[in-house]
Protein backbone atom coordinates (compact mmCIF):
# COMPACT_ATOMS: atom_id res chain seq x y z
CA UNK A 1 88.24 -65.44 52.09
CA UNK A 2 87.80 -61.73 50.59
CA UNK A 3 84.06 -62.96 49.86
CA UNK A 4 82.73 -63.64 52.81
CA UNK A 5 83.47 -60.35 54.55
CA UNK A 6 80.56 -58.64 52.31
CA UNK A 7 78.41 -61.64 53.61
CA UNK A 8 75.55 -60.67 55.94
CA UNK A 9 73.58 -62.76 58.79
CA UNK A 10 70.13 -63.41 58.43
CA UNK A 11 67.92 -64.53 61.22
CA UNK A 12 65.64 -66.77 59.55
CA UNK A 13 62.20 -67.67 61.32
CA UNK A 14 62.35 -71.02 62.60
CA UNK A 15 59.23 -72.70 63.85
CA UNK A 16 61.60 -74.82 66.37
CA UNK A 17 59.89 -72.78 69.42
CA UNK A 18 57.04 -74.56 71.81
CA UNK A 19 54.53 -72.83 74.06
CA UNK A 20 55.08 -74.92 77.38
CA UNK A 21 50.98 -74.79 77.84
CA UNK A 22 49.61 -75.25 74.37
CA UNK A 23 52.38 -77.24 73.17
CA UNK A 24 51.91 -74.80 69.81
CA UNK A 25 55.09 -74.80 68.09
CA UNK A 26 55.58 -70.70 66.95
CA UNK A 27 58.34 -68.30 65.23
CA UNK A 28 61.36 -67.53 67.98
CA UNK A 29 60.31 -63.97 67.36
CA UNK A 30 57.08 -64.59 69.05
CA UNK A 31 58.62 -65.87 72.28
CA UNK A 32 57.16 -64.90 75.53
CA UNK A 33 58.30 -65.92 78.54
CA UNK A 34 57.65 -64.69 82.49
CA UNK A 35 60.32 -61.96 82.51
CA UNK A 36 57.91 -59.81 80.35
CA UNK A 37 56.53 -59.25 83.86
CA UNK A 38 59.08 -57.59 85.79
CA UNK A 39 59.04 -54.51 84.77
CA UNK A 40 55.26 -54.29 85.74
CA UNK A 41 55.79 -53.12 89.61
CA UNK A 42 52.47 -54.86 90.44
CA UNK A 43 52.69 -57.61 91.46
CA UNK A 44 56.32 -57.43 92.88
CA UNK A 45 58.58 -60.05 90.04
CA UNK A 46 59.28 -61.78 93.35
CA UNK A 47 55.83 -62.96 93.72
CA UNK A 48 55.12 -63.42 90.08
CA UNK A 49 58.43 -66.06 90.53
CA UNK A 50 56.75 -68.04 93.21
CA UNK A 51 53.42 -67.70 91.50
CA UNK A 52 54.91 -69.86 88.41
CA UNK A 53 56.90 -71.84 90.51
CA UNK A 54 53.90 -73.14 91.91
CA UNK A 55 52.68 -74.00 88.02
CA UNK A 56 56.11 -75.32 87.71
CA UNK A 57 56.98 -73.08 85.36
CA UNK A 58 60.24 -71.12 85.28
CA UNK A 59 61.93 -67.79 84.10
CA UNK A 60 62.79 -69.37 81.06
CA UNK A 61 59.97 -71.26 79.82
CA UNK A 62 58.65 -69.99 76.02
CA UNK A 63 54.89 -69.28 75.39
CA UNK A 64 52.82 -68.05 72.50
CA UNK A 65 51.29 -64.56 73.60
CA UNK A 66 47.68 -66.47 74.08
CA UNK A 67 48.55 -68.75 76.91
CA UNK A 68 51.46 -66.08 78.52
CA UNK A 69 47.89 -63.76 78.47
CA UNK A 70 45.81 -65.94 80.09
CA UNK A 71 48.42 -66.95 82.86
CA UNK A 72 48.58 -63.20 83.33
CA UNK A 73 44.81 -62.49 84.16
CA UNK A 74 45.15 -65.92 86.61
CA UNK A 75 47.85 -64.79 89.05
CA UNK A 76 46.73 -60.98 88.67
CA UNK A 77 42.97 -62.42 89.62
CA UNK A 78 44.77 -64.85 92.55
CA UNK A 79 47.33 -61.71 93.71
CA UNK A 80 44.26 -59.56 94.17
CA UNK A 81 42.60 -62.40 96.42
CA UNK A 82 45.99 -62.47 98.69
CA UNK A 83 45.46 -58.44 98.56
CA UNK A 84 42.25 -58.69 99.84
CA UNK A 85 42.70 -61.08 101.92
CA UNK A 86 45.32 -58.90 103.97
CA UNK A 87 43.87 -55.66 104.66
């Protein structure tokens, strides 16, 4: 038993993670999922949640950095419509 206290953990990269849009399977460390946006402050994180609910998409979901990119510029392009459309 003496041996394994010197024994460290590694975090190897597995290539077990999916992007939920590409379907691109990816290391964990490259992960990205919807919480990166709320810490933004613009849109509100509540909106961004009913945004991707409406892709059925949820908090959890993984992406590659690609496809969580280009769902970025499509409900920052659709909240500035609803902007626009309420002053």
């Amino acid at each position: 038993m003496e041996e394994f206290k010197a024994c460290v953990l590694v975090r190897w990269p597995m290539k077990n993670a999916q992007c939920k849009k590409c379907l691109r399977k990816f290391d964990e460390k490259d992960i990205y999922t919807i919480q990166q946006f709320q810490y933004g402050g613009s849109p509100p994180y509540e909106w961004v949640l009913e945004f991707f609910a409406r892709q059925n998409i949820g908090e959890w979901d993984s992406f590659c950095e690609k496809c969580l990119l280009h769902y970025k510029q499509v409900f920052l392009d659709e909240y500035a419509q609803s902007e626009s459309h309420d002053l």
